[in-house]
Protein backbone atom coordinates (compact mmCIF):
# COMPACT_ATOMS: atom_id res chain seq x y z
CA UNK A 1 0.00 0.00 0.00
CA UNK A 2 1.10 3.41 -0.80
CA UNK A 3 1.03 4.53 2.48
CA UNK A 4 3.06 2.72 4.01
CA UNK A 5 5.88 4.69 1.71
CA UNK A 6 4.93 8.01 3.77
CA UNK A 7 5.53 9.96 7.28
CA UNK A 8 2.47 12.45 8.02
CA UNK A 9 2.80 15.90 8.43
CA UNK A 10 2.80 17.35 11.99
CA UNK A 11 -1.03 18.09 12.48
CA UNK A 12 -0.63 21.77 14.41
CA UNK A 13 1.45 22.83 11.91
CA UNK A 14 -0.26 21.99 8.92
CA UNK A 15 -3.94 22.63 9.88
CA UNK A 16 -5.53 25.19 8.43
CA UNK A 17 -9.84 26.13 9.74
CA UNK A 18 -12.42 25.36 7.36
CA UNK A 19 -13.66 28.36 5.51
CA UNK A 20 -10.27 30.21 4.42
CA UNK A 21 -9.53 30.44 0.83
CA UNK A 22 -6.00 29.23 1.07
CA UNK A 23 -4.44 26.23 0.15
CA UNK A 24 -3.91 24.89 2.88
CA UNK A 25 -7.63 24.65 3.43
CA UNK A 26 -8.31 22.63 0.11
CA UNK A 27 -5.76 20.35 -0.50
CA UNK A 28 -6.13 17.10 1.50
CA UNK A 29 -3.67 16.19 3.52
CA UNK A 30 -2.04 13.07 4.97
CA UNK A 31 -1.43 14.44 8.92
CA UNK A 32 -1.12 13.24 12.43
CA UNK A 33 -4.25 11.24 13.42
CA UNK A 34 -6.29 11.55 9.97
CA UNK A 35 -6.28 8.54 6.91
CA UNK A 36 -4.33 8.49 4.38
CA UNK A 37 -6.10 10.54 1.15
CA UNK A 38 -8.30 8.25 -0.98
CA UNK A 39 -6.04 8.67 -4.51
CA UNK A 40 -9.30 8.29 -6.98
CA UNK A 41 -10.46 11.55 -8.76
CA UNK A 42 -7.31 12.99 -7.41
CA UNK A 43 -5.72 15.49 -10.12
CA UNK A 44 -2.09 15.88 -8.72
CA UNK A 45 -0.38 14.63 -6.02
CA UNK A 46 1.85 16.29 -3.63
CA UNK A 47 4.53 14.81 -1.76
CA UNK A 48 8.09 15.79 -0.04
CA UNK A 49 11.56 13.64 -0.52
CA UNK A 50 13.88 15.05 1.92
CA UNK A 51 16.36 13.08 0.40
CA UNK A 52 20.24 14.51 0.49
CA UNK A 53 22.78 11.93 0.30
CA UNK A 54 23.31 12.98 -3.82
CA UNK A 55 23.79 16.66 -3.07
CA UNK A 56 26.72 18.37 -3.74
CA UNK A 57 27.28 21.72 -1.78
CA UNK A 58 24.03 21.83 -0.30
CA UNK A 59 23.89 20.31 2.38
CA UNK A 60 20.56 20.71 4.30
CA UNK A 61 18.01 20.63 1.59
CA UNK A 62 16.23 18.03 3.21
CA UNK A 63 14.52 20.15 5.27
CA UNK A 64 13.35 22.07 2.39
CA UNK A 65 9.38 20.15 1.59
CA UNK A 66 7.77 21.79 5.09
CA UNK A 67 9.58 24.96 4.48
CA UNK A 68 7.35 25.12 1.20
CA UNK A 69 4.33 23.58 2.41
CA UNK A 70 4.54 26.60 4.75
CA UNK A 71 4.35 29.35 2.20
CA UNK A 72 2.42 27.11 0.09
CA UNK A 73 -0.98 26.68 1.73
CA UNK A 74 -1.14 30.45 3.13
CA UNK A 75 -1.23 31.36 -0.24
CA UNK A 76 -5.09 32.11 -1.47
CA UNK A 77 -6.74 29.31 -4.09
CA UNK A 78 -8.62 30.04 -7.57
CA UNK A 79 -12.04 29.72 -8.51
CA UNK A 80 -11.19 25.89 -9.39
CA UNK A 81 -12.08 22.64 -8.63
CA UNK A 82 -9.53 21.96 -6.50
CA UNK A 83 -8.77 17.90 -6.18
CA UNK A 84 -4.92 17.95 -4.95
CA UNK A 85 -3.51 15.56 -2.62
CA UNK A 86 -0.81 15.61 0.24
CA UNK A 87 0.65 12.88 0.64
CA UNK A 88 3.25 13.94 3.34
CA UNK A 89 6.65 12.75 3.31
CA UNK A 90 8.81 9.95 1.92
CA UNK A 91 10.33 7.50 4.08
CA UNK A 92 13.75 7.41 2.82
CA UNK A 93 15.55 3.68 2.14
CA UNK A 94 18.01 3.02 3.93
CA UNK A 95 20.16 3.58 0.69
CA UNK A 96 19.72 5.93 -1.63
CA UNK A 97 18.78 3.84 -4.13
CA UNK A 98 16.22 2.18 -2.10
CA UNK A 99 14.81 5.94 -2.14
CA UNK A 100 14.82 6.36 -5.51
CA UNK A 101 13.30 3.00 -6.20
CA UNK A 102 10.44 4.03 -3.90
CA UNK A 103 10.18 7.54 -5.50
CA UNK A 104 9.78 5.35 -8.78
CA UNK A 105 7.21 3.12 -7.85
CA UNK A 106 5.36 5.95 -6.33
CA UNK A 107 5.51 7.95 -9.61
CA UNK A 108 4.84 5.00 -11.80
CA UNK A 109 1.61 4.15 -10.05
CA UNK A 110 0.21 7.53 -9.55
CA UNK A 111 0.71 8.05 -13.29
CA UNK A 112 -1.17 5.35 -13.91
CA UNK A 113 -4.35 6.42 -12.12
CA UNK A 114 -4.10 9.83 -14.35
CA UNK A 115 -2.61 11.79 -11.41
CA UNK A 116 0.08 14.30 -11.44
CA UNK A 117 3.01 13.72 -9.14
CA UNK A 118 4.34 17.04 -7.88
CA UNK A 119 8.06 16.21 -5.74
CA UNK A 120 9.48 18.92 -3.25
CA UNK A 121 12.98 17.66 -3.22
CA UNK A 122 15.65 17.45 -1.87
CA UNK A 123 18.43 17.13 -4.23
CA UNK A 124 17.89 17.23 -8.35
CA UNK A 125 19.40 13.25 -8.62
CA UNK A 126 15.69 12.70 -7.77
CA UNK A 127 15.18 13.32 -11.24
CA UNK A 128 17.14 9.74 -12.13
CA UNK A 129 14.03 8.21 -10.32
CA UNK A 130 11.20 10.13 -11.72
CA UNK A 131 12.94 8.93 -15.06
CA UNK A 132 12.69 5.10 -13.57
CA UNK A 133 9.45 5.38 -13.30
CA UNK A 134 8.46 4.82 -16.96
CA UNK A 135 10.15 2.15 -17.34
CA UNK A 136 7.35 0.48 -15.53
CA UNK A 137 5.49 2.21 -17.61
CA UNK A 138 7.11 1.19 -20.70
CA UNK A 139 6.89 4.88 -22.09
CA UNK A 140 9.99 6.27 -24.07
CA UNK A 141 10.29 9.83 -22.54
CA UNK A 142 11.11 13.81 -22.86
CA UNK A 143 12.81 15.23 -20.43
CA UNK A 144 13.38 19.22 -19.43
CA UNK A 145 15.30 19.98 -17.06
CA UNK A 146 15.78 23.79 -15.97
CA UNK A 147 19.29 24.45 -14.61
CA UNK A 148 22.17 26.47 -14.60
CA UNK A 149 24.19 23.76 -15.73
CA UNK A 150 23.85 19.88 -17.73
CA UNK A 151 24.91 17.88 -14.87
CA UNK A 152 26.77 15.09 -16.74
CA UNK A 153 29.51 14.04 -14.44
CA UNK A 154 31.86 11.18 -15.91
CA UNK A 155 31.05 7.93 -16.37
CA UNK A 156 33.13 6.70 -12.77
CA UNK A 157 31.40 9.42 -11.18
CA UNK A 158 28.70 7.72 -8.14
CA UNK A 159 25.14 9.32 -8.79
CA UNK A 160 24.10 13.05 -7.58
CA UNK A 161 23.14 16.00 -8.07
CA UNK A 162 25.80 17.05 -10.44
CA UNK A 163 26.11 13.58 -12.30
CA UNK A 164 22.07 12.15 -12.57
CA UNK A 165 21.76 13.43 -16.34
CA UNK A 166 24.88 11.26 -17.59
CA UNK A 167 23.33 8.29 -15.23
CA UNK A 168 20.04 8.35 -16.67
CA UNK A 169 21.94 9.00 -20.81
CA UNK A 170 23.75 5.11 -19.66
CA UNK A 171 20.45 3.60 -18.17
CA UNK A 172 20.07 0.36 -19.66
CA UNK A 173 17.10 -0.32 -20.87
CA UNK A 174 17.27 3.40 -21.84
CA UNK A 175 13.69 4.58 -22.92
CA UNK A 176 14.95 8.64 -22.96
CA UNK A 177 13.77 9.30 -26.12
CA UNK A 178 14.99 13.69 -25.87
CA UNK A 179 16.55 15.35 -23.42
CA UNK A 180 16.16 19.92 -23.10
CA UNK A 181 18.31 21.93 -20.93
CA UNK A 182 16.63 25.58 -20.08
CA UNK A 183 18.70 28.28 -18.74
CA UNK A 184 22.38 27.12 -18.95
CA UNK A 185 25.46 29.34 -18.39
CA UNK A 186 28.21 28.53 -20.37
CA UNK A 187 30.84 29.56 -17.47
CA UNK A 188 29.33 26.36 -15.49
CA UNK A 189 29.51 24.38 -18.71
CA UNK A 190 32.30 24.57 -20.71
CA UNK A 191 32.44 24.21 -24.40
CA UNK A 192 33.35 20.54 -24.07
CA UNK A 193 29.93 19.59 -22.92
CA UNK A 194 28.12 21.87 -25.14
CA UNK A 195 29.64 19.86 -28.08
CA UNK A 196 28.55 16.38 -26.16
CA UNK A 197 24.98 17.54 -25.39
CA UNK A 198 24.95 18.25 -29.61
CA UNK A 199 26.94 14.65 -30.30
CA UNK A 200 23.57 13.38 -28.39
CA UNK A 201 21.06 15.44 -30.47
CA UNK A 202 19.87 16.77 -27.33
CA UNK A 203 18.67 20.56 -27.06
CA UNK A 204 20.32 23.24 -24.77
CA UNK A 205 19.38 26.87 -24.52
CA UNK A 206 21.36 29.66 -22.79
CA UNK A 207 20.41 31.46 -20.24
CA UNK A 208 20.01 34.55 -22.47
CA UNK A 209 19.08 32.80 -25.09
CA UNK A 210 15.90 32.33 -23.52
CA UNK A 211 15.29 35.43 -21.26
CA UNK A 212 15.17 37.19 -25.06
CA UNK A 213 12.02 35.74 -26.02
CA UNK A 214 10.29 33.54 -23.07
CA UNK A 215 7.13 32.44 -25.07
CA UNK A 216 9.66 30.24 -27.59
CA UNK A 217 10.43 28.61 -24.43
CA UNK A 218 6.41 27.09 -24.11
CA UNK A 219 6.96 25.24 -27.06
CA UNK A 220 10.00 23.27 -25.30
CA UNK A 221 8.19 22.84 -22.08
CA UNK A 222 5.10 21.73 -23.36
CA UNK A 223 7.23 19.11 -24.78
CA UNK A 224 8.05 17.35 -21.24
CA UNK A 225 6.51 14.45 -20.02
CA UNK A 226 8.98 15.53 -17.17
CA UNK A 227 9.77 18.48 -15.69
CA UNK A 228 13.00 18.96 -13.37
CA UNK A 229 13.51 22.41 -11.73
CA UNK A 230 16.77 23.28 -10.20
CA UNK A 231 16.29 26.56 -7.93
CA UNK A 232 20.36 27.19 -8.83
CA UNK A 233 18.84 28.38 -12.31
CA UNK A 234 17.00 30.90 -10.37
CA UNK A 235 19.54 34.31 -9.69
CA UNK A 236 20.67 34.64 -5.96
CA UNK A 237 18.61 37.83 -5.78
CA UNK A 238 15.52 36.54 -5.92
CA UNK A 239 16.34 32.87 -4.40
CA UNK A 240 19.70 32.76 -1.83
CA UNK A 241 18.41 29.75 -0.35
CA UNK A 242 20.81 27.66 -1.94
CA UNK A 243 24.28 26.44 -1.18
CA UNK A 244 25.14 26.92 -5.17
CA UNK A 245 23.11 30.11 -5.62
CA UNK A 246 24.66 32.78 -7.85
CA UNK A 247 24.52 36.25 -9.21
CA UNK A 248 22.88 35.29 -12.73
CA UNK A 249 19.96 33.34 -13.47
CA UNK A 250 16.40 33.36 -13.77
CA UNK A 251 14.34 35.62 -12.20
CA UNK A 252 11.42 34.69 -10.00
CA UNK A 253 8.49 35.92 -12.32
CA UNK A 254 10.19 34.38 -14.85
CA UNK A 255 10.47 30.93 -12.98
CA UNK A 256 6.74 30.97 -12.44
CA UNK A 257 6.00 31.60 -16.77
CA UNK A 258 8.16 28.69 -16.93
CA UNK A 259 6.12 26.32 -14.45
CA UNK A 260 2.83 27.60 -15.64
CA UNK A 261 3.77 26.29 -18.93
CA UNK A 262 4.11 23.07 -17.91
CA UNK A 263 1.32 22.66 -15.83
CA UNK A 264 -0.69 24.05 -19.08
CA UNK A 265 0.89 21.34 -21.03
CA UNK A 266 -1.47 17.77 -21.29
CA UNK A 267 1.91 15.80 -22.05
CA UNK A 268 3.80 16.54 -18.61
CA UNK A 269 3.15 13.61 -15.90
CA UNK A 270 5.93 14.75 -13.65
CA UNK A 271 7.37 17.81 -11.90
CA UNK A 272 10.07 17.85 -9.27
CA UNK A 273 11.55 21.02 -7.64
CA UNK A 274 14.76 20.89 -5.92
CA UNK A 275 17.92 21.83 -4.23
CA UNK A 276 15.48 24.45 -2.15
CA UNK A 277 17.85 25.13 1.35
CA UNK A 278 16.05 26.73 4.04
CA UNK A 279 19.67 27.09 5.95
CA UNK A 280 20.71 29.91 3.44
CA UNK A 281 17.15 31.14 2.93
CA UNK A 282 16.84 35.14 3.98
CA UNK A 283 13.22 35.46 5.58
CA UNK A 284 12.30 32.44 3.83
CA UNK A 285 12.49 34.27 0.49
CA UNK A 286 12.97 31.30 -1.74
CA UNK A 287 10.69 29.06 -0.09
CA UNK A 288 7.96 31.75 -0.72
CA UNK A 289 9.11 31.91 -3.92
CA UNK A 290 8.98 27.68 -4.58
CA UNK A 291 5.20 28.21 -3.19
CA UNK A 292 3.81 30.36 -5.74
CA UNK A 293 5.89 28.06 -8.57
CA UNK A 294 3.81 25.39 -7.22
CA UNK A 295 0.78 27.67 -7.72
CA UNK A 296 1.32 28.63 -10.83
CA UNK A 297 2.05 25.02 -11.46
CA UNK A 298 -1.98 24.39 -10.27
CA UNK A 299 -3.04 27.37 -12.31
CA UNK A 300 -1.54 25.83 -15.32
CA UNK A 301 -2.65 22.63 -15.01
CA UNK A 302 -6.44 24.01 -14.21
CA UNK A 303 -6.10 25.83 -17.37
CA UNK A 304 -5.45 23.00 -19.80
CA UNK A 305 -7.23 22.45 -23.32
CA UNK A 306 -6.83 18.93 -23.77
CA UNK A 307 -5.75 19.60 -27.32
CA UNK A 308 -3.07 17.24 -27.96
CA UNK A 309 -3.62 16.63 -31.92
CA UNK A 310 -1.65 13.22 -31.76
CA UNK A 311 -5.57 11.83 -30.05
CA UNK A 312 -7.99 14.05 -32.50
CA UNK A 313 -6.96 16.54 -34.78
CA UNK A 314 -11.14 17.75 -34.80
CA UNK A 315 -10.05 21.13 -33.74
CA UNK A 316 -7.13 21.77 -35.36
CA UNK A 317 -6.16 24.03 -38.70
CA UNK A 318 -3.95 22.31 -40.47
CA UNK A 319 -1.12 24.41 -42.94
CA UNK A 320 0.94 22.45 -45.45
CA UNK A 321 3.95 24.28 -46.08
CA UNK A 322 6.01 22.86 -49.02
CA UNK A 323 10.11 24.15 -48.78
CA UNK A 324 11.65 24.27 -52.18
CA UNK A 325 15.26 23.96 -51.37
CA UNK A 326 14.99 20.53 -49.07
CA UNK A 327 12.48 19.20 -50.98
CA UNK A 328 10.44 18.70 -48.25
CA UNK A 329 6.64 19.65 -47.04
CA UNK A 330 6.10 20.60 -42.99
CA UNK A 331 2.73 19.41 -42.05
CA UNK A 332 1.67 22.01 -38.81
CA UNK A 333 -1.54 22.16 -36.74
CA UNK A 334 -2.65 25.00 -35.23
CA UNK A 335 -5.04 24.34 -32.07
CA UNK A 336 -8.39 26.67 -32.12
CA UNK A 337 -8.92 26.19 -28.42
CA UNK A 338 -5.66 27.82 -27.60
CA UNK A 339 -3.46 28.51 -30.51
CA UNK A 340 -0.87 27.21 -30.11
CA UNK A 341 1.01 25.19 -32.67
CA UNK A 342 2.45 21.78 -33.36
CA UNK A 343 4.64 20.68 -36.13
CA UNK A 344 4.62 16.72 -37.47
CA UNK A 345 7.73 14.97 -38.64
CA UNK A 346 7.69 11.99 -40.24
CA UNK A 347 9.52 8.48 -38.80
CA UNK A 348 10.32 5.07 -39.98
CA UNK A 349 7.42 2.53 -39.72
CA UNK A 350 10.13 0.51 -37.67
CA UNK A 351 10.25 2.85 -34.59
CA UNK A 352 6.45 2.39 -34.16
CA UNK A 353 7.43 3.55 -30.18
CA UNK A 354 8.30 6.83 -31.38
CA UNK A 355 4.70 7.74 -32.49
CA UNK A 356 3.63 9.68 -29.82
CA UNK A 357 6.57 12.22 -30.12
CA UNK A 358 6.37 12.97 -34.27
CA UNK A 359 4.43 15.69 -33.37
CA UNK A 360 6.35 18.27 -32.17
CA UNK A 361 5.42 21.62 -29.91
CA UNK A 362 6.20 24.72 -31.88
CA UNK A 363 5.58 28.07 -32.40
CA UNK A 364 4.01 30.45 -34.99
CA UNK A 365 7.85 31.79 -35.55
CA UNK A 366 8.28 28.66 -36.75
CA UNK A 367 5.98 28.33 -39.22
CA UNK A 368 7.38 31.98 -40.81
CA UNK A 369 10.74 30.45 -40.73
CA UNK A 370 9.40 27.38 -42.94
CA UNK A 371 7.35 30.11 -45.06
CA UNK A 372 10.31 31.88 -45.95
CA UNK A 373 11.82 28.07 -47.57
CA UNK A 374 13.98 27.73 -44.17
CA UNK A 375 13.77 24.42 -42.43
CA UNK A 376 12.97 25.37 -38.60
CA UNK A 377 15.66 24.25 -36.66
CA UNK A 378 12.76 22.48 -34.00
CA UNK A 379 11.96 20.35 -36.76
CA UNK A 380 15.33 19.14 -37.87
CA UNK A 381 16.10 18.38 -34.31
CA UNK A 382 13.25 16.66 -33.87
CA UNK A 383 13.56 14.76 -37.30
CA UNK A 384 17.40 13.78 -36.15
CA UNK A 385 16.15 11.57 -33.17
CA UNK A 386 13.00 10.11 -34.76
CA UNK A 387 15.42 8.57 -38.27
């Protein structure tokens, strides 16, 4: 049973009188002395992993999950039909793989019932386990991780927070079908990764690259059937509750477009937010600031269209743009419920598993780029990975 995986939450500090619009009154919670939620009809699922043991200079994050529950459910609800779930917090194994394997079978089974599993972390290696989890489902995968940097680590390297992508790239079976990076800075990087992260057809965008224009970055979001938010990406200013925090990155408002997107998004079926440290956080600033990510997260998702066009392409335009110098025709879809726009590139009949990701979020820019006889650089990427 699921609950056996889970420690309550402390019942005076997490009770909240009937009758306040806050969050804390409408999400069910597992406390002290009340029964575990009922999971059917549930939308998403919250639950905190004050796991550690992968972290790398940040110590102390485990305490981070009640820091943000605390912010969290103060904060005032929508004019929804709120069905969100507590679940409290993980037990953790007495490895840290026996936490991760838990974090997996968790995820695996509350994806299955059509509920979204929300993680406060605790470090980002978490992500290696929400990745696990589909391989009970037997679902090839996108990932999108927001960071400051691509956490590859060498092969020798022991999983954690700086190594979990290159651990999850050498999973056997390996079911990873694309992998995004959001918000990297070079000076963390290094040109030598850049160059691998291209050798593996994966996508990376700077940190500037997408501050420019931060409605090209929907299209990339809305791509994730997992979403894995580092608060390092987020600039010291505006989050200094980390052990890594520095003077460049994200800032908060900008954080929160980028979680609404997902939550907006019908693919994503996991979000994790981590590396939160409430031992460097000034007046709780960052935890206040992880709280209204998560709301914005619940806005999104209360928001969605259900207009994937890979189920019913009913209310859809479609545009048939043929491109003269590649001798090639873009197929896109344009969605009248919320317009945004979806590109579909063809794959062989041999990678049958790869049918649910041939069509591809895009943008209107890049349908001008294909009317102008340019191939869009989404589509070529995409079109790499699928031949």
């Amino acid at each position: 049973m699921m609950e056996e995986y889970f420690a309550p939450l402390e019942a005076d500090r997490f009770a909240f009188p009937e009758g306040r619009a806050t969050f804390g009154q409408v999400v069910r919670k597992y406390v002290e002395g009340v029964s575990f939620p009922e999971l059917e009809g549930a939308h998403i699922a919250i639950f905190g992993v004050g796991e550690e043991r992968g972290t790398v200079q940040n110590a102390g994050c485990a305490a981070a999950p009640d820091a943000v529950r605390e912010k969290l459910y103060a904060l005032k609800t929508g004019r929804y039909a709120y069905n969100i779930l507590d679940l409290g917090n993980l037990r953790l194994g007495a490895t840290l793989q026996d936490t991760y394997a838990a974090v997996a079978s968790i995820h695996a089974d509350l994806i299955r019932e059509g509920i979204l599993p929300v993680i406060l972390g605790g470090s980002q290696d978490l992500t290696f386990a929400q990745y696990v989890a589909y391989q009970k489902l037997e679902e090839t995968v996108n990932i999108v991780a927001v960071d400051a940097s691509f956490d590859l680590g060498a092969t020798e390297d022991p999983i954690g927070s700086d190594t979990y992508l290159g651990k999850i790239v050498l999973h056997e079976p390996n079911f990873l079908f694309n992998f995004s990076n959001l918000g990297y800075q070079t000076y963390f990087t290094g040109s030598d990764q850049v160059e691998l992260m291209e050798k593996l057809y994966f996508d990376t965008y700077r940190l500037g690259q997408v501050q420019r224009d931060m409605e090209e970055a929907e299209p990339i979001v809305r791509n994730a059937d997992i979403l894995s938010f580092d608060l390092t990406a987020i600039r010291r200013s505006d989050a200094p509750g980390n052990g890594k925090a520095t003077p460049n990155g994200f800032y908060g408002e900008e954080a929160c477009q980028i979680v609404r997107y997902a939550g907006l998004s019908d693919k994503l079926s996991s979000f994790g937010l981590y590396e939160l440290n409430p031992a460097f956080d000034e007046h709780g600033q960052t935890a206040h600031l992880a709280a209204q990510m998560i709301w914005y997260l619940t806005e999104g998702y209360y928001n969605r269209k259900k207009d994937v066009p890979l189920k019913s392409k009913t209310d859809f335009v479609k545009y048939r743009v043929a491109l003269k110098r590649a001798d090639q025709e873009i197929v896109f879809y344009k969605s009248q419920k919320s317009e945004r726009w979806w590109m579909e590139v063809p794959y062989p009949n041999s990678k049958v598993r790869y049918h649910r990701h041939h069509l591809v979020p895009c943008s209107y820019h890049d349908y001008e780029i294909a009317l102008r006889d340019e191939m869009p650089e989404r589509w070529w990427q995409a079109f790499q990975k699928l031949s």
